[in-house]
Structure formats: structure tokens, C-alpha cells
Protein backbone atom coordinates (compact mmCIF):
# COMPACT_ATOMS: atom_id res chain seq x y z
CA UNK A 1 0.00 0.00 0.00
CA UNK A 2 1.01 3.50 -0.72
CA UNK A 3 -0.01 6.71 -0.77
CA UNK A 4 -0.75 9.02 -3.67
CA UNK A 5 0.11 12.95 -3.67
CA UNK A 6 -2.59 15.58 -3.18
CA UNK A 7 -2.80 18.62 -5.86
CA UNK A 8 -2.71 21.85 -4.32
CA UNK A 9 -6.14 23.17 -6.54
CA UNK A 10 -5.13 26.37 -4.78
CA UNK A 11 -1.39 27.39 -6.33
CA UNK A 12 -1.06 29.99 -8.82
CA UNK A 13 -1.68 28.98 -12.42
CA UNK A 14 1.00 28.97 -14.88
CA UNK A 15 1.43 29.49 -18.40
CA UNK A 16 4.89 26.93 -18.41
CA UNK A 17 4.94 23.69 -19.70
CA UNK A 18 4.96 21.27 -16.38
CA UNK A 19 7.23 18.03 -16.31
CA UNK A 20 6.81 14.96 -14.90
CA UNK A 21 9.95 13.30 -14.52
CA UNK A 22 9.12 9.34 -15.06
CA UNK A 23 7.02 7.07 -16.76
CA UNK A 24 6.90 3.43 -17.38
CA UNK A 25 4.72 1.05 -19.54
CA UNK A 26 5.05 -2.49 -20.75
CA UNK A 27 6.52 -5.68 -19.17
CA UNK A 28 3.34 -5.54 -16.55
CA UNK A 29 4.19 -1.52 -16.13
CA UNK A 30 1.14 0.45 -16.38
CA UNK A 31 1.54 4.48 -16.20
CA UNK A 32 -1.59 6.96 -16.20
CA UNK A 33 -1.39 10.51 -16.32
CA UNK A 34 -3.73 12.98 -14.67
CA UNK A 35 -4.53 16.03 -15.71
CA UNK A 36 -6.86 18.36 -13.27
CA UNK A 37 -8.26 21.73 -14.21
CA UNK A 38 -9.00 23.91 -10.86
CA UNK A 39 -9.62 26.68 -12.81
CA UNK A 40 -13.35 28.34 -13.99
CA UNK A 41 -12.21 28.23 -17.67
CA UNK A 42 -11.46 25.19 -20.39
CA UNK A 43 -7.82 24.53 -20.66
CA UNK A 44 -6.32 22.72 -23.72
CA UNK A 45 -3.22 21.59 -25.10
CA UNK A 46 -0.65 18.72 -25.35
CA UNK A 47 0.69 15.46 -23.56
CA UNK A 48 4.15 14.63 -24.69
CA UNK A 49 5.97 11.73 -24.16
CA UNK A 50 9.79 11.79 -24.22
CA UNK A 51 12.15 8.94 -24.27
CA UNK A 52 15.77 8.48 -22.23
CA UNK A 53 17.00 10.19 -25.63
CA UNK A 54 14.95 12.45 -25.52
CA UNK A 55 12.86 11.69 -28.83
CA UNK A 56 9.50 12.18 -29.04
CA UNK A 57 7.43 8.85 -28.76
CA UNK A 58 3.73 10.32 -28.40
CA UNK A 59 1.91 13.79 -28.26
CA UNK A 60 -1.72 13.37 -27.41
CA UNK A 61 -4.00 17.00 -27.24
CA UNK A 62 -6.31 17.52 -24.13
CA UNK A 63 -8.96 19.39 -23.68
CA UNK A 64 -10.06 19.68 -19.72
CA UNK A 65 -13.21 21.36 -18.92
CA UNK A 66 -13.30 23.68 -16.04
CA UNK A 67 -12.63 22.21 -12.80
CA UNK A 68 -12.88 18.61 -14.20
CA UNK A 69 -10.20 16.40 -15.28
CA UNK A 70 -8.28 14.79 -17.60
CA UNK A 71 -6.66 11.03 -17.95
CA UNK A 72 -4.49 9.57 -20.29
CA UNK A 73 -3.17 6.07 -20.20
CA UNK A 74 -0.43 4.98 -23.03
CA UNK A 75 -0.66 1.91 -24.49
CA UNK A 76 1.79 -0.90 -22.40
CA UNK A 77 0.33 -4.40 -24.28
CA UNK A 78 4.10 -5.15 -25.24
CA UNK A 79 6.86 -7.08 -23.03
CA UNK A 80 9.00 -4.25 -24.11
CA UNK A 81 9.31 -1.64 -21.00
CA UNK A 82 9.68 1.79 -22.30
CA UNK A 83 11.01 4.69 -19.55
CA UNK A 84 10.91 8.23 -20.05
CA UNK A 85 9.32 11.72 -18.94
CA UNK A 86 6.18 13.55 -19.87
CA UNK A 87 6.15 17.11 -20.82
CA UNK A 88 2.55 18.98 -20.40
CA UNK A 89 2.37 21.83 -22.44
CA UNK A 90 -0.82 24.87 -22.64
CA UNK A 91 -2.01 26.06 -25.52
CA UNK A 92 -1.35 29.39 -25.89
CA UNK A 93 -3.06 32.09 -23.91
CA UNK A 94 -4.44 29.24 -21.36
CA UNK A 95 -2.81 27.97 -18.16
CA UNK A 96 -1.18 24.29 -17.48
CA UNK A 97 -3.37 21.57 -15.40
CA UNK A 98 -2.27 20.41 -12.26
CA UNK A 99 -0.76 16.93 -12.86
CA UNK A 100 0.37 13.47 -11.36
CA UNK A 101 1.41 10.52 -12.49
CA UNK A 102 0.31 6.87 -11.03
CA UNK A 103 2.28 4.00 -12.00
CA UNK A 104 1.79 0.37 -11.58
CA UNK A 105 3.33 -2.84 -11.88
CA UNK A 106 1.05 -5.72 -12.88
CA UNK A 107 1.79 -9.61 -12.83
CA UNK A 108 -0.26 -12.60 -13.27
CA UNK A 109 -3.25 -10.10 -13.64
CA UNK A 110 -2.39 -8.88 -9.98
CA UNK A 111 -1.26 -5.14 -9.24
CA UNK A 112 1.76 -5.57 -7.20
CA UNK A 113 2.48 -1.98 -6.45
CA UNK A 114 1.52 1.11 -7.26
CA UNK A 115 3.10 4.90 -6.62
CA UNK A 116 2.22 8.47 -7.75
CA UNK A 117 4.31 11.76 -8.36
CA UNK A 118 2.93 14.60 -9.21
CA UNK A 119 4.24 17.20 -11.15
CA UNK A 120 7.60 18.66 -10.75
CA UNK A 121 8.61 22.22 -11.56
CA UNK A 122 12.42 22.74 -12.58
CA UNK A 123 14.83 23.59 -9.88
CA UNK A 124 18.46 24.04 -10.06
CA UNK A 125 19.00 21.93 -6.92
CA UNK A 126 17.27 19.92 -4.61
CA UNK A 127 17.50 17.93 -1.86
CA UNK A 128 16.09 14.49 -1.17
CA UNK A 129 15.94 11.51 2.00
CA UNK A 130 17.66 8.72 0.68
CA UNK A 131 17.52 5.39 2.45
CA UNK A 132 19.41 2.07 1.51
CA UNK A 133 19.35 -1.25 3.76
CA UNK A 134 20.90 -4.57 2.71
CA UNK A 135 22.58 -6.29 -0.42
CA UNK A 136 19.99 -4.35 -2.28
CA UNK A 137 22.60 -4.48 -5.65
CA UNK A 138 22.37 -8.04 -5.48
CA UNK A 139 18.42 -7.90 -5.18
CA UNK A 140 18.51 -9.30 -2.07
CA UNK A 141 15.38 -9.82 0.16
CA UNK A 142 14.47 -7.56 2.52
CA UNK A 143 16.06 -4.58 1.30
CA UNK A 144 15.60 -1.15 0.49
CA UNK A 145 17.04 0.82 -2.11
CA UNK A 146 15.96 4.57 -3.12
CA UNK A 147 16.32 5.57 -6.82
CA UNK A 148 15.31 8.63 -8.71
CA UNK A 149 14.16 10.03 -12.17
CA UNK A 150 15.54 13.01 -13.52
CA UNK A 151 13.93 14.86 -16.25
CA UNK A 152 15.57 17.35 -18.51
CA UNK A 153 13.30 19.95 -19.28
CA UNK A 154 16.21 21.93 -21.80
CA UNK A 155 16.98 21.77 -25.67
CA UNK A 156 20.38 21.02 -24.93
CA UNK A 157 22.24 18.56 -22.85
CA UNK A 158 22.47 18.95 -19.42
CA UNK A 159 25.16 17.48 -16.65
CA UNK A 160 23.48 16.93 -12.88
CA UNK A 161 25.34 16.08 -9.85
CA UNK A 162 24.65 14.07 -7.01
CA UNK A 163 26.38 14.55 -3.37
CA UNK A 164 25.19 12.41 -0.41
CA UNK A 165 25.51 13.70 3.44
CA UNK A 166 24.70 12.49 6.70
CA UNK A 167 21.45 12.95 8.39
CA UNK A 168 22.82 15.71 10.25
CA UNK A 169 23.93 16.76 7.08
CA UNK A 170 27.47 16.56 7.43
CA UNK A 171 30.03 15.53 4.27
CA UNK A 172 30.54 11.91 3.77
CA UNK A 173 33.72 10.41 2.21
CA UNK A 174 32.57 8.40 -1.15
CA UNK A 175 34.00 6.99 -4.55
CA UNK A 176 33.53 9.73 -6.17
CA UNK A 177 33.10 12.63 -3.78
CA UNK A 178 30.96 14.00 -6.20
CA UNK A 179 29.23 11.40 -8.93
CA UNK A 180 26.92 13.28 -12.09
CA UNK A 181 25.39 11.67 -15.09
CA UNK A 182 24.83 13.66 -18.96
CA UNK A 183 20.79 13.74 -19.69
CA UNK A 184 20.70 14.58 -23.44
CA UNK A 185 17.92 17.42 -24.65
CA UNK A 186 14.86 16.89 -23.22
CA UNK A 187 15.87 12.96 -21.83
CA UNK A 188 15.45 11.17 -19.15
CA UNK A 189 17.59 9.69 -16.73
CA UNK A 190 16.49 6.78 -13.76
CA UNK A 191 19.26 5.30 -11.60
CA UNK A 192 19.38 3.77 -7.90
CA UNK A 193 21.55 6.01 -6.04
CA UNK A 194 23.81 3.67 -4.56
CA UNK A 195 24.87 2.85 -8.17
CA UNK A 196 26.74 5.91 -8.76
CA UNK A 197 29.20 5.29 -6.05
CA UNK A 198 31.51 2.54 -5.36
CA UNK A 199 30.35 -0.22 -3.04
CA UNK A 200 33.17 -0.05 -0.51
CA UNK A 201 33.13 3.68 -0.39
CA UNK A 202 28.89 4.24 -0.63
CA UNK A 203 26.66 6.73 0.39
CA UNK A 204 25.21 6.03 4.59
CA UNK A 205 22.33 3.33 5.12
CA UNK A 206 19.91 6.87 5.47
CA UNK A 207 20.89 10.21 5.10
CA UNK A 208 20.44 13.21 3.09
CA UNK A 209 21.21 13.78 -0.92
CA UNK A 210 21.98 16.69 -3.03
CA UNK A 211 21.10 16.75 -5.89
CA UNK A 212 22.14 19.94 -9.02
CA UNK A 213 22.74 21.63 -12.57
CA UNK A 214 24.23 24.27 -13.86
CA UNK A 215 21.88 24.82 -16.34
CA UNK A 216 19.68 27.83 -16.06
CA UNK A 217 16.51 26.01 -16.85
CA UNK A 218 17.02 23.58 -13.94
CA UNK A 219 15.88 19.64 -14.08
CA UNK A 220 12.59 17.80 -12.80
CA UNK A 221 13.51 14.96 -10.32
CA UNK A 222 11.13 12.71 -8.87
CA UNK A 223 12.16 10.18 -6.06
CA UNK A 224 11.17 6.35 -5.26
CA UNK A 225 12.31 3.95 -2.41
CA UNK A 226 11.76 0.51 -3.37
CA UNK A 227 11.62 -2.13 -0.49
CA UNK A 228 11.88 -5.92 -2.07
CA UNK A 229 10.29 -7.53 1.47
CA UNK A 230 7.35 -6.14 0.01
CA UNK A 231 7.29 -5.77 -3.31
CA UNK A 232 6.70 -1.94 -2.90
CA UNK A 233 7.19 1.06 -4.22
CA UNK A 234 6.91 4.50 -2.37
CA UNK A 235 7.49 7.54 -3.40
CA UNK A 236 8.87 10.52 -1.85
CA UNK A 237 8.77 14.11 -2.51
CA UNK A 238 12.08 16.13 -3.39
CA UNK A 239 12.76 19.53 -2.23
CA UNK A 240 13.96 22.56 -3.61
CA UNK A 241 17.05 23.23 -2.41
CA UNK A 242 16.75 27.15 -0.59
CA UNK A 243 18.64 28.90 2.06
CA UNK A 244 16.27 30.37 3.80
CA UNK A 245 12.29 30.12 4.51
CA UNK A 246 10.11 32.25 6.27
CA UNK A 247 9.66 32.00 9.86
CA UNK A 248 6.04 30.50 9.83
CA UNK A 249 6.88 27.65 7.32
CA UNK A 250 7.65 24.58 9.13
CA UNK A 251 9.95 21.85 7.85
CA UNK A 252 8.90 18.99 5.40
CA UNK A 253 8.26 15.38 6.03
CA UNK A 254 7.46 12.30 4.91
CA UNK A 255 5.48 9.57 5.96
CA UNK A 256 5.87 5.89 4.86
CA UNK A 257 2.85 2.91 5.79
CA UNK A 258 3.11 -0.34 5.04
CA UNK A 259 0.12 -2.89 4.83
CA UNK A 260 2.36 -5.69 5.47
CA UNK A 261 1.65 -7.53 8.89
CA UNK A 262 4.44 -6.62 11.84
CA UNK A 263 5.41 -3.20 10.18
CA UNK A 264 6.03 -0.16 11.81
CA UNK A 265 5.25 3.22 10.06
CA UNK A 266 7.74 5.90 10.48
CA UNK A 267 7.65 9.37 10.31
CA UNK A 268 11.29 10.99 8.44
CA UNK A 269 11.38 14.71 8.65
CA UNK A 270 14.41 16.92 7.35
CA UNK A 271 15.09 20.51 6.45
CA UNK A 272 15.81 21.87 2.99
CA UNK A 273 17.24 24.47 4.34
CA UNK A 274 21.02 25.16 5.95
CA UNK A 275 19.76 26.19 8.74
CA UNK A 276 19.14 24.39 11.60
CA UNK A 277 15.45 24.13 13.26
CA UNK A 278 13.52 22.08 16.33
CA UNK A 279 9.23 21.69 15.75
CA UNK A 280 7.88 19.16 18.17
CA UNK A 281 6.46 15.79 16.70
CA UNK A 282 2.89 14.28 17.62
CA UNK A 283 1.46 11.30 16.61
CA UNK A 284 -2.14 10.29 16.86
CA UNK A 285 -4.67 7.59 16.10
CA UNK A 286 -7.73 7.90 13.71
CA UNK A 287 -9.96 9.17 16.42
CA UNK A 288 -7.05 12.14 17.46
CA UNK A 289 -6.10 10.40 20.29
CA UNK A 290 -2.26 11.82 20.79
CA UNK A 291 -0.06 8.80 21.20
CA UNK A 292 2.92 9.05 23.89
């Protein structure tokens, strides 16, 4: 079981194309995108489909009557599995939807798992939670392994960099220091993060990850831990890396459930920030009793 994002129907509409960074379909991957339309007018344009290459593979038009919605699943009936991003882009003079992408895994006419993202706009930098437990590599069981999808929203190639830290968010000595990856124009990049490091000199179990470009138009990243004792996918928002927020924001978090019989949910909360903050934590049951 996991959860699935909720729009904010409230945000400021823009006139930008929107990204979201991943999408998968055939082999038993399913991938639907949603298109919603909080707005009092009829917004219209096109769903485009990019591959790792960044070559177009699909554009499909919508047309989303006001505050209604839009879906659009691509066809997946091949063994094939096809990654890449989707870019959203308005029509001229009208606003972009607010978006999110569910994906699925199918087998034996079973869903598996299933995760959502929603759309992402370009940052320069971000940071992320990363979490890695076992001989996940080696697709052990009961591991965990946190990968991400990086979207290149540009016309020309792009290089993005990747630096882990502790979870107090000090340095960490790896192989490389520093590890990037080249995304060609408007491509697509997915890789597990403990991949781009040498095994004996890896990122921590859990800590934090930072993740930049240099270009001016930024990239799209969305983030997914998978756990194999499972068979589960959960996703996990990125944040835009900032060095300061206003005094009545509060810091992010992220919450993780499991259905699974014997598991614990748990609560991971971290600052995007450099600055350093305390917020008392509360848990509660369904009826809002607080929990000690």
C-alpha cells in the first residue's frame, strides 16, 4: 500500500509547460497521467511523451473542462518496458493543469504496487531523503534501495550532480566525492543512487542527498524507495534546495505505511534548508487520540 500525492487546486496557475519526470509502460508496467483543471475556464493543449533520448514517442492534445479532469493512459500491451518523462504543455493564452502521475506494476493479472508523483517544476538543486538497507545491488530480500528520475526539461544537454551527506547533514567520504550523469535534450535519466558510487566507499544506510545543474533552466527529479520484502514502491517528494524560509513555514516530512503484517510506520522529517530548526512531533490515532 502506498499513498498518492494531493494537488494543491489552490497554487497559482502557470502558463509553463509542467514536467513529470518518469514514466513506465510495458513488461506488466502500467503508467496513467492525470490532468486536473481547478480553474473556472477550459484549458487545452498537449501530452508529450519523451524517451531516455529524448525523442518524441507520443503527443496526445487535451482538452479539460473547467474544474474537471483529464486522464491519459499509453498503451503498455508489449513485453517491451519503455522509460521516459512527460512534458505537459498549454495552448497558448491558457494555463497548465495540475498533474500526477500513477504507476503500476502488474503480474499474473495482480497489481503488485503502485506509486504516484505529481508534477515537478524545474529547480536548479534539490534535496532528497535517501535510504538504503541490505545487499539491495544483489536484489537481495528484505532490502531497500531509493532511486530517482531526472527529467531534462532543456533543448540542450544537461550534466546533474549528485552529493550524499549524513542525516545531520554533514560531508561523507565516497568513490567519487561528487558522482553526475549527462541527460541529453529533453531525456530522461532513472538510476538507484547507490549505483553511482563505489560499493566499498557508498553513500550512509539513510541520510540526506543533493542533488544539481548548472543549467539555467534547472531539471525535474522525482524520487522512489523501493523495499523488495514487500514488493513496494513509495514515493517521496524532493525539495527545492533554498537557504532560507520564512519564519512561519515549518519543515517537510514524509510519511511511509506499510500494509504488510508486523510493520512499523515511520515518520522521516528533514530541512531543505542550511539552517538548523527544532518543531515538536505528535502522533495520533484515527480518532485524534495523541499517542505518547
Amino acid at each position: 500500500m502506498t499513498t498518492l500525492p494531493v494537488l494543491d487546486l489552490a497554487g497559482a496557475i502557470s502558463t509553463d509547460p509542467v514536467v513529470m519526470p518518469h514514466f513506465a509502460y510495458g513488461g506488466g508496467w502500467t503508467t496513467s497521467i492525470v490532468l486536473v483543471n481547478p480553474t473556472n475556464q477550459t484549458l487545452s493543449g498537449s501530452i508529450g511523451l519523451h524517451a531516455d533520448d529524448g525523442s518524441s514517442l507520443s503527443t496526445v492534445p487535451y482538452t479539460i473542462a473547467p474544474r474537471s479532469s483529464f486522464v491519459h493512459a499509453p498503451a503498455n500491451s508489449g513485453s517491451q518496458i519503455q522509460t521516459g518523462s512527460i512534458r505537459v504543455v498549454p495552448a497558448a493564452s491558457t494555463g497548465a493543469p495540475t498533474g500526477v502521475s500513477i504507476f503500476s506494476f502488474r503480474t499474473g493479472g495482480v497489481t503488485v504496487t503502485e506509486a504516484g508523483a505529481p508534477t515537478v517544476t524545474p529547480k536548479p538543486g534539490f534535496r532528497l531523503y535517501s535510504e538504503n538497507k541490505g545487499a539491495f545491488r544483489q536484489a537481495g530480500r528484505d532490502t531497500l534501495g531509493t532511486g530517482v528520475a531526472i527529467a531534462n526539461p532543456s533543448s540542450a544537454a544537461i550534466t546533474v550532480y549528485f552529493q550524499p551527506t549524513t542525516s545531520q547533514g554533514m560531508p561523507v567520504q565516497t568513490e567519487p566525492d561528487i558522482a553526475s550523469v549527462t541527460i541529453p535534450a529533453h531525456g530522461h535519466r532513472s538510476v538507484f543512487l547507490n549505483e553511482l558510487f563505489n560499493p566499498l566507499f557508498g553513500p550512509p544506510p539513510s541520510g540526506m542527498f543533493r542533488i544539481w545543474t548548472n543549467s539555467r533552466e534547472g531539471v525535474s527529479v522525482q524520487v522512489c524507495v523501493v523495499d523488495t520484502m514487500n514488493a513496494a514502491i513509495f514515493s517521496s517528494p524532493p525539495f527545492h534546495r533554498r537557504r532560507s524560509l520564512p519564519a512561519q513555514c515549518r519543515p517537510p516530512s514524509t510519511f511511509r505505511i506499510s500494509s504488510r503484517a508486523g510493520a512499523t510506520p515511520r515518520k522521516s522529517l528533514f530541512s531543505a534548508t542550511r539552517l538548523a530548526s527544532a518543531h515538536p512531533v505528535k502522533s495520533a490515532t484515527s480518532h485524534n487520540r495523541v499517542l505518547p
